[in-house]
N, C-alpha and C. Protein backbone atom coordinates (compact mmCIF):
# COMPACT_ATOMS: atom_id res chain seq x y z
N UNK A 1 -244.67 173.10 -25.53
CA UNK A 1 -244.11 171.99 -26.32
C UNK A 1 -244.76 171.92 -27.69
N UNK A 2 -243.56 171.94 -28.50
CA UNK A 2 -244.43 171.40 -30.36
C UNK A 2 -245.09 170.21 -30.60
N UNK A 3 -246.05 170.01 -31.12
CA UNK A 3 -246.46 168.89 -31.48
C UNK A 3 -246.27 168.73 -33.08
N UNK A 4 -246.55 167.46 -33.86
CA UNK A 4 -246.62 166.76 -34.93
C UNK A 4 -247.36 168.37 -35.78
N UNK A 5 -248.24 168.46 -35.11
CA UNK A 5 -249.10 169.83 -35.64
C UNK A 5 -248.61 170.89 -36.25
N UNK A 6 -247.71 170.90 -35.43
CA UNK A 6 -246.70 172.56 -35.74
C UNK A 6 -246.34 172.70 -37.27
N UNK A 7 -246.15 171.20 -37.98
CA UNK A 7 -245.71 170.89 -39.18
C UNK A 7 -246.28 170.52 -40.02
N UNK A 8 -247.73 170.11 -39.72
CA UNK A 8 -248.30 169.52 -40.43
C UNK A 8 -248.71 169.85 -41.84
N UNK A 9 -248.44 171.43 -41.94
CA UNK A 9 -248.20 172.19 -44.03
C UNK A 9 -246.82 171.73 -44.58
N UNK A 10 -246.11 171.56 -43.66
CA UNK A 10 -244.87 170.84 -44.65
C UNK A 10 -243.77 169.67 -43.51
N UNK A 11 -244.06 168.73 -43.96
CA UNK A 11 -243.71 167.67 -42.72
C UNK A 11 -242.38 167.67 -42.87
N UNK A 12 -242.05 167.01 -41.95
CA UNK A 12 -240.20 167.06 -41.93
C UNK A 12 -239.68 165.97 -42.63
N UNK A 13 -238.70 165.65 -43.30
CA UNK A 13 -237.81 165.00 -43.89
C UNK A 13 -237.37 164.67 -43.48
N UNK A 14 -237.42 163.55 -42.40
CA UNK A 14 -236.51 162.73 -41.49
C UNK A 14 -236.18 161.57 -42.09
N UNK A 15 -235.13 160.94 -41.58
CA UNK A 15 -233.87 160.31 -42.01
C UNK A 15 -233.46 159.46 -40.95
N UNK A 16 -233.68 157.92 -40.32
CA UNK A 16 -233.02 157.60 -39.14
C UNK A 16 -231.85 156.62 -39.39
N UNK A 17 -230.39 156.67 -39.10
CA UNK A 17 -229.65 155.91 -39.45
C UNK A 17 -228.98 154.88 -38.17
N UNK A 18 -229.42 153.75 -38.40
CA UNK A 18 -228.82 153.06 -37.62
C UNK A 18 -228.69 151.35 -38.07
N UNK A 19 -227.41 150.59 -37.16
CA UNK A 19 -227.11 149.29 -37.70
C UNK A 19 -228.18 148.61 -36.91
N UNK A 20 -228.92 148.97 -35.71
CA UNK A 20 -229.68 148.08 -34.84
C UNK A 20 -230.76 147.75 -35.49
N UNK A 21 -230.63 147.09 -36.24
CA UNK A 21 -232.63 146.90 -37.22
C UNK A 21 -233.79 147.35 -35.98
N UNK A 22 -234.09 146.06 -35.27
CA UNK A 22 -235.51 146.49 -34.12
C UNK A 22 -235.29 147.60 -33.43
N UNK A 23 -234.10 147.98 -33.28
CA UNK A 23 -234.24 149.32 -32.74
C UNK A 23 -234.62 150.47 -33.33
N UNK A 24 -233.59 150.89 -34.63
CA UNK A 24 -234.52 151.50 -36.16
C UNK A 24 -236.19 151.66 -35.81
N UNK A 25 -236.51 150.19 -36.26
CA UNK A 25 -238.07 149.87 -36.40
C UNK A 25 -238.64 150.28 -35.50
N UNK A 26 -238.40 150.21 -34.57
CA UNK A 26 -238.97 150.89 -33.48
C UNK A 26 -238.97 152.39 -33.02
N UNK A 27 -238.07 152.97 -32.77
CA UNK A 27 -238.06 154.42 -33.38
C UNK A 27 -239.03 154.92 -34.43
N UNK A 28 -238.84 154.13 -35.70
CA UNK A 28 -240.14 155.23 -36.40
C UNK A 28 -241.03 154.63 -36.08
N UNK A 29 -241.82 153.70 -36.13
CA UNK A 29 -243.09 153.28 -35.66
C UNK A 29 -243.53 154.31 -34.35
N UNK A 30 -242.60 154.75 -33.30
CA UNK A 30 -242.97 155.40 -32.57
C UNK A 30 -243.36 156.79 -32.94
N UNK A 31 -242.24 157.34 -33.65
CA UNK A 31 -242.22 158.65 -34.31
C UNK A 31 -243.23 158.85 -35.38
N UNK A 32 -243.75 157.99 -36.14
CA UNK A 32 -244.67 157.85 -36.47
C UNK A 32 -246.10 157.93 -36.05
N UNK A 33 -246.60 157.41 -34.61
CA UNK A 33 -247.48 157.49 -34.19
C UNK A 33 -247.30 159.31 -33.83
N UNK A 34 -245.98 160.53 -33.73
CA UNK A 34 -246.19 161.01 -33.72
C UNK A 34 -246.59 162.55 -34.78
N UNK A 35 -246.24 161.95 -35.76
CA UNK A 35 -246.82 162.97 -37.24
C UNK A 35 -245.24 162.66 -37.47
N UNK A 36 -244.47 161.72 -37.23
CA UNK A 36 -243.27 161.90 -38.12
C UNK A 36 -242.71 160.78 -38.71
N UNK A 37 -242.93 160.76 -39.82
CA UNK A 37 -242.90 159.52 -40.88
C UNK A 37 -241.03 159.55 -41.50
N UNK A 38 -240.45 158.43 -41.27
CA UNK A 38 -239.06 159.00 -41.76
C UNK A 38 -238.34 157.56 -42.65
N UNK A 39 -237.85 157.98 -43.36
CA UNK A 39 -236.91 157.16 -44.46
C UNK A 39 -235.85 156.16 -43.42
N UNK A 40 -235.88 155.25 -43.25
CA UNK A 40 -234.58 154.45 -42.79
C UNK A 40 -233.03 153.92 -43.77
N UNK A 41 -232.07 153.83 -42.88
CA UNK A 41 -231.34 153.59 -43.26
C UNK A 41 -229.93 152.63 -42.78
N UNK A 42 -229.05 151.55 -42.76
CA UNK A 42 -229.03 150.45 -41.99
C UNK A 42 -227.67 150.63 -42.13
N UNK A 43 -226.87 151.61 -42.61
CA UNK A 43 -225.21 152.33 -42.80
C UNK A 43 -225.07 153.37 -43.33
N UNK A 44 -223.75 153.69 -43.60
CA UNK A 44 -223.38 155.41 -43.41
C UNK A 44 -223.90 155.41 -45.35
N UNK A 45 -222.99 154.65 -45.86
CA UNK A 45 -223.20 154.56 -47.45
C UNK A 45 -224.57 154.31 -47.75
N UNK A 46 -225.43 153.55 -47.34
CA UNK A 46 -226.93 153.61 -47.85
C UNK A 46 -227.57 154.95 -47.16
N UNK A 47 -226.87 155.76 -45.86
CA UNK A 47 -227.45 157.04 -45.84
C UNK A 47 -226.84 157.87 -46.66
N UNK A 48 -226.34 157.90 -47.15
CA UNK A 48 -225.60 158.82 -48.40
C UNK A 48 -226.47 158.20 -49.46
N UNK A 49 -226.51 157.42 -49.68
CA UNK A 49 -226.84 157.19 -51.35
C UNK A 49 -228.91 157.44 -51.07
N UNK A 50 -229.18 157.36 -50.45
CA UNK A 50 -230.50 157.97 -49.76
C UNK A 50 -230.54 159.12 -50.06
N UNK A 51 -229.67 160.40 -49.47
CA UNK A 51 -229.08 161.46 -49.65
C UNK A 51 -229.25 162.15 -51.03
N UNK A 52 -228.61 160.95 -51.88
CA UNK A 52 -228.15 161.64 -53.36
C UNK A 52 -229.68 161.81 -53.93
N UNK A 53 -230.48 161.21 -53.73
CA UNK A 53 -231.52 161.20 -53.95
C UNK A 53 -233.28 161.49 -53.74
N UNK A 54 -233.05 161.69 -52.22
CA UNK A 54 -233.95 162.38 -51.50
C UNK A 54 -233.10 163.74 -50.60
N UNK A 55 -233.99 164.81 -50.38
CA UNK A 55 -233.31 165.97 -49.58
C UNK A 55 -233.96 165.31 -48.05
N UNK A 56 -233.41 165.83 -47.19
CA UNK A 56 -233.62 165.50 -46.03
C UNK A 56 -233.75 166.29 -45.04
N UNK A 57 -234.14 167.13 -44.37
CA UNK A 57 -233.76 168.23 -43.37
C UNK A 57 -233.28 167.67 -42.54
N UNK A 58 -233.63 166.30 -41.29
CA UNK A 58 -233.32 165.90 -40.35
C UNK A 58 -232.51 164.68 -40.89
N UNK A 59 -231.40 164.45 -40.14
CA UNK A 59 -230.75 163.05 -40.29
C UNK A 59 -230.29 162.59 -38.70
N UNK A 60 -231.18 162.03 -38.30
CA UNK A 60 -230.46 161.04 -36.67
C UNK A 60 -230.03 159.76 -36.99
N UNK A 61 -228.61 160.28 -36.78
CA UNK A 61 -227.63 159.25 -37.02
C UNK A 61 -226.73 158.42 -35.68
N UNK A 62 -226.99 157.35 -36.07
CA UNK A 62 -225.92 156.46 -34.88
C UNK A 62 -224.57 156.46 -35.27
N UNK A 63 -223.32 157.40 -34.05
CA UNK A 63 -222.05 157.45 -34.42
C UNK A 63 -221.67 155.92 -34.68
N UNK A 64 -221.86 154.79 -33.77
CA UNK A 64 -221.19 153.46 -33.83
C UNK A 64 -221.59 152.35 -34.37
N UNK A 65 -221.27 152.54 -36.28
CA UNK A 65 -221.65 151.91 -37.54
C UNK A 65 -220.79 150.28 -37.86
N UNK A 66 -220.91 149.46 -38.33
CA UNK A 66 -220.15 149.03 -39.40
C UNK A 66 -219.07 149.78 -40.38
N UNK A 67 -218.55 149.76 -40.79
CA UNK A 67 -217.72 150.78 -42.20
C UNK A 67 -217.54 151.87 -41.64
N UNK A 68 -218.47 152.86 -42.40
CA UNK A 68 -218.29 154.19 -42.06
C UNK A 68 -218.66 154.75 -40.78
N UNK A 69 -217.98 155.17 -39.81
CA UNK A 69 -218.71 155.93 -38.80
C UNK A 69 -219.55 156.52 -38.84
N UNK A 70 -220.32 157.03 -37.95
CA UNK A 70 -221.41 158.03 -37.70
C UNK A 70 -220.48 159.64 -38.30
N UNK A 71 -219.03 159.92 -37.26
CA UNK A 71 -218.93 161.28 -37.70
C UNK A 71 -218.25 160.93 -39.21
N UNK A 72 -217.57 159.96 -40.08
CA UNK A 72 -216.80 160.40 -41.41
C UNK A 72 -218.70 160.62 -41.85
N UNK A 73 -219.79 160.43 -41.82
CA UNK A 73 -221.07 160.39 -42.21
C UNK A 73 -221.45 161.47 -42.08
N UNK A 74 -221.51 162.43 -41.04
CA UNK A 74 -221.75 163.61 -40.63
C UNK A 74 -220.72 164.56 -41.30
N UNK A 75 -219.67 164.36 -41.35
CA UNK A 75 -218.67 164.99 -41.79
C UNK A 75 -218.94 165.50 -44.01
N UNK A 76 -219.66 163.93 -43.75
CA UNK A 76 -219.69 164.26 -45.61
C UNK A 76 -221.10 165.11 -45.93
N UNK A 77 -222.22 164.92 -44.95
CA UNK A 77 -222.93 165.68 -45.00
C UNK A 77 -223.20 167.04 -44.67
N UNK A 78 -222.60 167.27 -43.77
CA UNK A 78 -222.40 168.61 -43.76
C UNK A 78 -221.41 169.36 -44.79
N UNK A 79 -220.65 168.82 -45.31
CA UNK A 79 -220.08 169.11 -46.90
C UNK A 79 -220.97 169.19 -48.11
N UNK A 80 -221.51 167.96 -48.23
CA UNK A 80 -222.56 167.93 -49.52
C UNK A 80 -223.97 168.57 -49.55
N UNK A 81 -224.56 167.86 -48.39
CA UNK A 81 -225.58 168.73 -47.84
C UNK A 81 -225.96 169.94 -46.37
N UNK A 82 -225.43 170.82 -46.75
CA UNK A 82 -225.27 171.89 -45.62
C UNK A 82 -226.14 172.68 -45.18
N UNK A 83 -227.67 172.08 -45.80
CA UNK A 83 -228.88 172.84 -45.28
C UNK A 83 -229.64 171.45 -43.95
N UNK A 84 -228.88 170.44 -44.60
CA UNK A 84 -229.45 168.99 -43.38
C UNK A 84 -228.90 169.37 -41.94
N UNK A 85 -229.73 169.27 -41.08
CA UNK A 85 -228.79 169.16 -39.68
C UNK A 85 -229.08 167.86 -39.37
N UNK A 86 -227.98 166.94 -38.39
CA UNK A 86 -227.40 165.95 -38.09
C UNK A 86 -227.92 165.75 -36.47
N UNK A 87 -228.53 164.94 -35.89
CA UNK A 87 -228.65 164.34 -34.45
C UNK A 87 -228.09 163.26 -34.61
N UNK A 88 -227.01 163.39 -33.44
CA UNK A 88 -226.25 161.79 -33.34
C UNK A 88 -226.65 161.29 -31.92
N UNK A 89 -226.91 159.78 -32.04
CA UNK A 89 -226.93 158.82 -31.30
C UNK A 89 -225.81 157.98 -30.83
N UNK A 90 -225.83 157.82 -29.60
CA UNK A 90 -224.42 157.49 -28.85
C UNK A 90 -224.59 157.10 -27.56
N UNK A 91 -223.69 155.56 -27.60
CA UNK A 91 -224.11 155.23 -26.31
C UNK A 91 -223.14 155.74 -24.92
N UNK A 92 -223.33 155.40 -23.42
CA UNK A 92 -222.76 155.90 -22.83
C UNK A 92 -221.23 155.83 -22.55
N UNK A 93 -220.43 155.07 -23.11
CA UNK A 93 -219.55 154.82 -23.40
C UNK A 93 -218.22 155.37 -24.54
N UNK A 94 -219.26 156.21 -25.38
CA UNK A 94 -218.78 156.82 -26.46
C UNK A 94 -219.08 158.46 -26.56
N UNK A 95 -218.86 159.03 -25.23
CA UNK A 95 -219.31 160.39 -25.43
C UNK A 95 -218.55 161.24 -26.02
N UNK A 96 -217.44 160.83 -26.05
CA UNK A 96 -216.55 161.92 -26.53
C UNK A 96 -216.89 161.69 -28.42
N UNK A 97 -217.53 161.16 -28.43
CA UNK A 97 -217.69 160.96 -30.03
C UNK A 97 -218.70 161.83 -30.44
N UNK A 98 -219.86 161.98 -29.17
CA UNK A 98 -220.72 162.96 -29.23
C UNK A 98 -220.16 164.33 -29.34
N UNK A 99 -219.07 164.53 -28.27
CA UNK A 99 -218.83 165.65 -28.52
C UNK A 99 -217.69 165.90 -29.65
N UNK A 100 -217.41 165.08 -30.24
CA UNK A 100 -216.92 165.35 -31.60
C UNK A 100 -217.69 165.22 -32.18
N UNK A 101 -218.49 165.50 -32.79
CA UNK A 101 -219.72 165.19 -33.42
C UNK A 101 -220.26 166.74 -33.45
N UNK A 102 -220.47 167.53 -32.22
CA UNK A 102 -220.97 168.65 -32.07
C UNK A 102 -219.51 169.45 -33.24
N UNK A 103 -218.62 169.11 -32.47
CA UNK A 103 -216.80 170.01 -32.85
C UNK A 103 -217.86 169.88 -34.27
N UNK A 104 -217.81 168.99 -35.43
CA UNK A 104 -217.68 168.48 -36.56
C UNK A 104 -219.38 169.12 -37.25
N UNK A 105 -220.33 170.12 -36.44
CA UNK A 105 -221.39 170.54 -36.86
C UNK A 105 -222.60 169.87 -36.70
N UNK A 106 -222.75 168.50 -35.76
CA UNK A 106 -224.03 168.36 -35.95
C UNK A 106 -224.72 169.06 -34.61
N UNK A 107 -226.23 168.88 -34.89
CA UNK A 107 -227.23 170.04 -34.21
C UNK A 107 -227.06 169.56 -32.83
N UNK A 108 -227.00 168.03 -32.50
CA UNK A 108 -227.07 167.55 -31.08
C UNK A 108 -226.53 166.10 -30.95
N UNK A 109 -226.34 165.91 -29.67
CA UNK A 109 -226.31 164.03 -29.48
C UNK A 109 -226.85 163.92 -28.50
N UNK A 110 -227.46 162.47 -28.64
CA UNK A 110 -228.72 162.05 -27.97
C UNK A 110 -228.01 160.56 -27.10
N UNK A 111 -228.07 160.57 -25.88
CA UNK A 111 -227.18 159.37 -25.40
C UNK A 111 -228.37 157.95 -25.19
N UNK A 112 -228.35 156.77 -25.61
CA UNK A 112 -228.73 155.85 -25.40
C UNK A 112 -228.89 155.60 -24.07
N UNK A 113 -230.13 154.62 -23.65
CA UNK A 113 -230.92 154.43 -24.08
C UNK A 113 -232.52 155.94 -24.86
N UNK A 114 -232.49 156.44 -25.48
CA UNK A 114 -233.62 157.62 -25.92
C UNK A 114 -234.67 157.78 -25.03
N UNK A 115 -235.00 158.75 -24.80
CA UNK A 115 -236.66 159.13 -24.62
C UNK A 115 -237.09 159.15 -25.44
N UNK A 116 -238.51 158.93 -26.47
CA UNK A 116 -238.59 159.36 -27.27
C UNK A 116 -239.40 160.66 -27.78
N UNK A 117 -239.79 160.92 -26.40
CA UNK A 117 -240.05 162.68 -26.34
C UNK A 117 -238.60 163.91 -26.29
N UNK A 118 -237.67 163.36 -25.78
CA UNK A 118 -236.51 163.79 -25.71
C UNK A 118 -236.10 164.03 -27.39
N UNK A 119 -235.97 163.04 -28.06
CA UNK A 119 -235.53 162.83 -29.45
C UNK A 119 -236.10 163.38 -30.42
N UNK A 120 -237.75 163.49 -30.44
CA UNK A 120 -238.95 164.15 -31.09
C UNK A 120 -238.42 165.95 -30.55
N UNK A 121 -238.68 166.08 -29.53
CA UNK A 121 -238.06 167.64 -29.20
C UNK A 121 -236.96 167.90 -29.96
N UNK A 122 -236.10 167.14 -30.16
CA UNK A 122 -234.77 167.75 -30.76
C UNK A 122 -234.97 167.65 -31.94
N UNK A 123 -235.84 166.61 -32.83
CA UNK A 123 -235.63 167.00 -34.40
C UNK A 123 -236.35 168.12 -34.63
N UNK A 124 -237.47 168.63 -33.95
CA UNK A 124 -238.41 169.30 -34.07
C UNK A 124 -237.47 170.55 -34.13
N UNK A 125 -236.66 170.97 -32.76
CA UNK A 125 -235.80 172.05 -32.32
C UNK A 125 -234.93 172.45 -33.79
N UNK A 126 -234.51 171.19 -34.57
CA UNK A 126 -233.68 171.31 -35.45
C UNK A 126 -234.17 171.68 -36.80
N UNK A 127 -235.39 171.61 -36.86
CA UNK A 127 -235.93 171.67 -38.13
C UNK A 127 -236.69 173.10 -38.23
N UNK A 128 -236.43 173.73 -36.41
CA UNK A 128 -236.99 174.89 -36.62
C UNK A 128 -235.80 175.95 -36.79
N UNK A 129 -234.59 175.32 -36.67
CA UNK A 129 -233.64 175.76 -37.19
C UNK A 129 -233.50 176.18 -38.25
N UNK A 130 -233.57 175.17 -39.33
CA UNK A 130 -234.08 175.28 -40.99
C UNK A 130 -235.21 176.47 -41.10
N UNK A 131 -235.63 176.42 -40.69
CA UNK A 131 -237.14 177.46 -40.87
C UNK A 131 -236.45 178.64 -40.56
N UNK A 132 -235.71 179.07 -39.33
CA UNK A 132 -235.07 180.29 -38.81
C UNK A 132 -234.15 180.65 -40.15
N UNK A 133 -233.11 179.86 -40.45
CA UNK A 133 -232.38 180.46 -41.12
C UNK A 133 -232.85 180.27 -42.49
N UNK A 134 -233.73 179.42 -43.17
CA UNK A 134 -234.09 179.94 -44.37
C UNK A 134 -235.12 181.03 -44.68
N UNK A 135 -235.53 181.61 -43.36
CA UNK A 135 -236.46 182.99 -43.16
C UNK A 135 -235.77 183.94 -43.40
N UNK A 136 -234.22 183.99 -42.47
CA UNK A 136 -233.16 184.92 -42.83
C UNK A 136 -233.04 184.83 -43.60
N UNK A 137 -232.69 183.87 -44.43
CA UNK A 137 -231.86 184.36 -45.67
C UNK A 137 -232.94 184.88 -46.97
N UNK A 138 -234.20 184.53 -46.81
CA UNK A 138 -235.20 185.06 -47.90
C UNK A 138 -234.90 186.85 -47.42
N UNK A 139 -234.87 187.10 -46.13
CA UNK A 139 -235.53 188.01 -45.83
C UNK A 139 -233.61 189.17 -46.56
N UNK A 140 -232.58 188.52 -45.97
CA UNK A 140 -231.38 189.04 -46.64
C UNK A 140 -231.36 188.96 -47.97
N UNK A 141 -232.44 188.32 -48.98
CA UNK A 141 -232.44 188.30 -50.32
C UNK A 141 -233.29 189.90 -51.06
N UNK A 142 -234.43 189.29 -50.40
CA UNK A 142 -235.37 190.94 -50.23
C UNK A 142 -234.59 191.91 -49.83
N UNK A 143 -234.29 192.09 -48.93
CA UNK A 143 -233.51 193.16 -49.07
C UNK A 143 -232.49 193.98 -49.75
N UNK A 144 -231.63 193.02 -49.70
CA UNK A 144 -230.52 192.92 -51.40
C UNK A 144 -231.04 193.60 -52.33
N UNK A 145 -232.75 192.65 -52.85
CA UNK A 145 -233.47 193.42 -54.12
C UNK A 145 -233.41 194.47 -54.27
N UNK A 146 -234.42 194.98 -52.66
CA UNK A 146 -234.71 196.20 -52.14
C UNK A 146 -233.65 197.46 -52.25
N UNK A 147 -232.29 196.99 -52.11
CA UNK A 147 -231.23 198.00 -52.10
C UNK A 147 -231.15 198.32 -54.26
N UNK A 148 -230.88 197.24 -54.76
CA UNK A 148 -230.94 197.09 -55.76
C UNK A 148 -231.90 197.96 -56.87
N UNK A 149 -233.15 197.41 -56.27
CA UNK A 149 -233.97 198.69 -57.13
C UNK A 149 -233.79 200.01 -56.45
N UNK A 150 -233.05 200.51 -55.40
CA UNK A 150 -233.41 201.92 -54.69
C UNK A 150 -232.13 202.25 -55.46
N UNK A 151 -230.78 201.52 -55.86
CA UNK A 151 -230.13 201.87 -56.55
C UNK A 151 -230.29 202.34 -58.03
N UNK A 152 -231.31 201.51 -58.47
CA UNK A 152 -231.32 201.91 -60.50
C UNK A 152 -232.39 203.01 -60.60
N UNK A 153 -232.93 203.28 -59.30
CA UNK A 153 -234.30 204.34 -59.03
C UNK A 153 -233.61 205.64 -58.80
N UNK A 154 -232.51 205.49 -58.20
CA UNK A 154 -231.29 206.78 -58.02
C UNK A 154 -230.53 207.50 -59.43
N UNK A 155 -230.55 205.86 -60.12
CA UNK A 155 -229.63 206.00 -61.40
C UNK A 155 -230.42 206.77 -62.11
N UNK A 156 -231.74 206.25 -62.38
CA UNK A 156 -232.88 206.52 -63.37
C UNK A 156 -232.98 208.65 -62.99
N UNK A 157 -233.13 208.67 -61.87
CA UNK A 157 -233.12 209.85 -61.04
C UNK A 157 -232.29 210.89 -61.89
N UNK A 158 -231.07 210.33 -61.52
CA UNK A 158 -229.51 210.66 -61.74
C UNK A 158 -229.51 210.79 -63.58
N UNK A 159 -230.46 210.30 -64.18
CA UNK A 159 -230.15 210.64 -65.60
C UNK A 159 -231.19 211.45 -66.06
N UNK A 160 -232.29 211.38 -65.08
CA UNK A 160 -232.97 212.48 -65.51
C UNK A 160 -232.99 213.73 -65.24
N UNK A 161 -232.04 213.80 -64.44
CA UNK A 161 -231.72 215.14 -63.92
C UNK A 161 -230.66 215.89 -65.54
N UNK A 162 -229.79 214.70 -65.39
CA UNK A 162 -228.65 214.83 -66.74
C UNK A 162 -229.58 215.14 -67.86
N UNK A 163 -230.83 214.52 -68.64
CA UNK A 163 -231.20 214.45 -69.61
C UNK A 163 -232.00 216.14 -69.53
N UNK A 164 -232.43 216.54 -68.34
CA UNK A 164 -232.90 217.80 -68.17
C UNK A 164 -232.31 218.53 -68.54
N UNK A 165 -230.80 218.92 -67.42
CA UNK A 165 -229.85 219.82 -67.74
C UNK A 165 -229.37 219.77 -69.49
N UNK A 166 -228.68 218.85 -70.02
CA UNK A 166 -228.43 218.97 -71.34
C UNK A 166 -229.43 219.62 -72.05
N UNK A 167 -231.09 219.32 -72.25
CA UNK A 167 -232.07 219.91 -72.57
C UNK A 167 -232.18 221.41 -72.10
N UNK A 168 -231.65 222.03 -71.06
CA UNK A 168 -231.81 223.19 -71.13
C UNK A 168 -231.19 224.00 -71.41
N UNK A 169 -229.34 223.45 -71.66
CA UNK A 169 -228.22 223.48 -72.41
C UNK A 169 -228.44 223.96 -73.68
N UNK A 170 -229.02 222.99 -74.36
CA UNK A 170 -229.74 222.74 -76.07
C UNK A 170 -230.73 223.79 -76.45
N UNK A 171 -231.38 223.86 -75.20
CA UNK A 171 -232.46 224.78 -75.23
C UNK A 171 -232.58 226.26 -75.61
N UNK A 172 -231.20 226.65 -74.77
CA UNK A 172 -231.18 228.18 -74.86
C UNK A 172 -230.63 228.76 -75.92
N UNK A 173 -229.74 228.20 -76.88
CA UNK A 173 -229.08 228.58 -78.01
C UNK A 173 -230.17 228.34 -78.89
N UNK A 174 -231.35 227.54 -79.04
CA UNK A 174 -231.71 227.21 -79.84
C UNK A 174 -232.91 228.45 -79.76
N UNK A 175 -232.99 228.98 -78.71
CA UNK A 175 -233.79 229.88 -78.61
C UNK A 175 -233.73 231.40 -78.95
N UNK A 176 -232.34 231.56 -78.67
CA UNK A 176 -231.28 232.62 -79.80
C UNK A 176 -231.21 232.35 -80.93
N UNK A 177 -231.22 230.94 -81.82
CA UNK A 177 -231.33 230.99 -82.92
C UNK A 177 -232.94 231.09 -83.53
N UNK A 178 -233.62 230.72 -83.22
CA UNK A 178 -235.09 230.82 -83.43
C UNK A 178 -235.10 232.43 -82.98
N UNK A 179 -235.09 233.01 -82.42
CA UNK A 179 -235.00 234.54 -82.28
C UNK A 179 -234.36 235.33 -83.54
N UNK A 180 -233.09 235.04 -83.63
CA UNK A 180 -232.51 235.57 -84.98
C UNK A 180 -232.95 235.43 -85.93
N UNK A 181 -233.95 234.42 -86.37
CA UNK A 181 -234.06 233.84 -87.55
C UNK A 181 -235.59 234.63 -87.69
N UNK A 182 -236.00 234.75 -86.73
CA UNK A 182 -237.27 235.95 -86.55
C UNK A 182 -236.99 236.98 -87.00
N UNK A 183 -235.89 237.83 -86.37
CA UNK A 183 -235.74 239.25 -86.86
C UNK A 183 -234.84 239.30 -88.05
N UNK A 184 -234.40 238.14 -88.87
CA UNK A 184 -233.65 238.21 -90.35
C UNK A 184 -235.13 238.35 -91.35
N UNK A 185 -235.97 237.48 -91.01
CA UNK A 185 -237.19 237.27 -91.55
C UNK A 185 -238.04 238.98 -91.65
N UNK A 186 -238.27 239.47 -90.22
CA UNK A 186 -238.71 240.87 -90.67
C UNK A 186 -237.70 241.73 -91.46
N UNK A 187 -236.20 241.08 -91.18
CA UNK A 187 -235.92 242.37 -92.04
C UNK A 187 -235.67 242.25 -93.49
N UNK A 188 -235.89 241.02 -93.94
CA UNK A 188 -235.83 240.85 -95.23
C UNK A 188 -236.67 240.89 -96.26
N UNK A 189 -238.41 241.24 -95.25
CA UNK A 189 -239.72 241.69 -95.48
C UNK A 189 -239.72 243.44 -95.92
N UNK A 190 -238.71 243.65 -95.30
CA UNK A 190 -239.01 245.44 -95.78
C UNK A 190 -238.33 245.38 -97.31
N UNK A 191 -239.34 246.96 -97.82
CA UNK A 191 -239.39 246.98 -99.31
C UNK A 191 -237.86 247.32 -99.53
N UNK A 192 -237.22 248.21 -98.73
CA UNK A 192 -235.99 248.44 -99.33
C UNK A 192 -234.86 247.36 -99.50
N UNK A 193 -235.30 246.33 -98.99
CA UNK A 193 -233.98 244.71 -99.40
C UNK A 193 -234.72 244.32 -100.53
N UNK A 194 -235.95 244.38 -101.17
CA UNK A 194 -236.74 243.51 -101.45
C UNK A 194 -235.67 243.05 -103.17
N UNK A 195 -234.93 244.15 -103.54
CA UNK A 195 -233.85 244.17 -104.57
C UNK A 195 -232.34 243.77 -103.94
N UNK A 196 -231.96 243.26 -102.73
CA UNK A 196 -230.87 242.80 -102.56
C UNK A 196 -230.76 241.31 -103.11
N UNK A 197 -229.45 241.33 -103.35
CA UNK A 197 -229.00 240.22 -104.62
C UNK A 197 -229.26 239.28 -103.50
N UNK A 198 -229.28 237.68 -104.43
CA UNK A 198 -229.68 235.98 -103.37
C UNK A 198 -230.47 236.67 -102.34
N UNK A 199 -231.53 237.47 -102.47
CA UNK A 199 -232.33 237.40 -101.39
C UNK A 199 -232.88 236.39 -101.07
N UNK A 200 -233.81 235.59 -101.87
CA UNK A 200 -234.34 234.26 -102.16
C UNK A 200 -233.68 233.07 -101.49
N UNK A 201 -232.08 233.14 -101.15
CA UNK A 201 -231.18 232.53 -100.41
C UNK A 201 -231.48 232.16 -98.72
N UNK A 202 -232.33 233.38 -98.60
CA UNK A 202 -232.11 234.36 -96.91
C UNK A 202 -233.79 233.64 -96.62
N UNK A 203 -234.45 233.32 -97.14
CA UNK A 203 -236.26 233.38 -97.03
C UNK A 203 -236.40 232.03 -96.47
């Protein structure tokens, strides 16, 4: 089992949304005593506007609000914010909301009355979610790089091979002409040209 510990280099961003005030209050005070300190929120619109302004990894949300439901709530967050995962709260009466709730992307639902070792396990479960897939995706970024430079290292390769060949292209005529220009030179050194007309031209 994880404890508060597991997190303690970067704590979680929890988020608890519900209309029950003492119930709220009570929840984090509990969660609290366990290393998890979390933002409250008392409807769907003050958890959004929370949202716009703090990032959140965890959001445990109660489907059965005032106004906005729990899922149009879940629904906008997983739109706007799609790195948050969602635990919904739901009483026994309303399961199928839970399991619309799952249909609609969130990580879990938690049926009333809570454990609150039950509830602590699941944000924990969820936040190691976040960790899993933002590991992947660093690690699918590196790699990317990785392909990236093995590509311009091929290119670089690939032109120096080109810049060779042309050079040895260039090379060999120039080496016939530097040759010719050798043996015009001795022969324009012997005494019998030494009276051919524009010699002086040829030197």
């Amino acid at each position: 089992m994880k404890t508060a510990d597991s997190h303690e280099h970067k704590p979680i961003r929890l988020l608890l949304v519900d209309d029950e005030e003492n119930f709220r209050q009570t929840m984090a005070k509990r969660l609290a005593k366990r290393g998890l300190d979390c933002d409250q929120a008392a409807n769907g619109n003050e958890c959004l506007s929370i949202l716009e302004k703090k990032a959140m990894d965890v959001v445990v949300l109660d489907v059965k609000m005032p106004g906005m439901s729990g899922i149009e709530v879940l629904q906008n967050i997983n739109t706007t914010y799609p790195k948050t995962e969602v635990i919904l709260l739901t009483g026994h009466a309303t399961t199928f909301d839970g399991i619309e709730g799952i249909k609609s992307g969130a990580f879990d639902y938690l049926m009333k009355p809570i454990e609150l070792e039950h509830l602590y396990n699941k944000i924990t479960q969820a936040y190691d979610k976040i960790q899993r897939i933002t590991a992947e995706q660093k690690e699918a970024e590196y790699r990317k790089q990785m392909e990236q430079q093995m590509i311009a290292t091929e290119r670089l390769a690939s032109l120096g091979t080109l810049a060779a060949g042309v050079a040895h292209e260039i090379n060999n005529p120039l080496a016939i002409i530097r040759e010719s220009a050798g043996w015009m030179q001795q022969l324009f050194a012997r005494d019998e040209l030494k009276d051919m007309p524009r010699r002086d031209d040829f030197a």
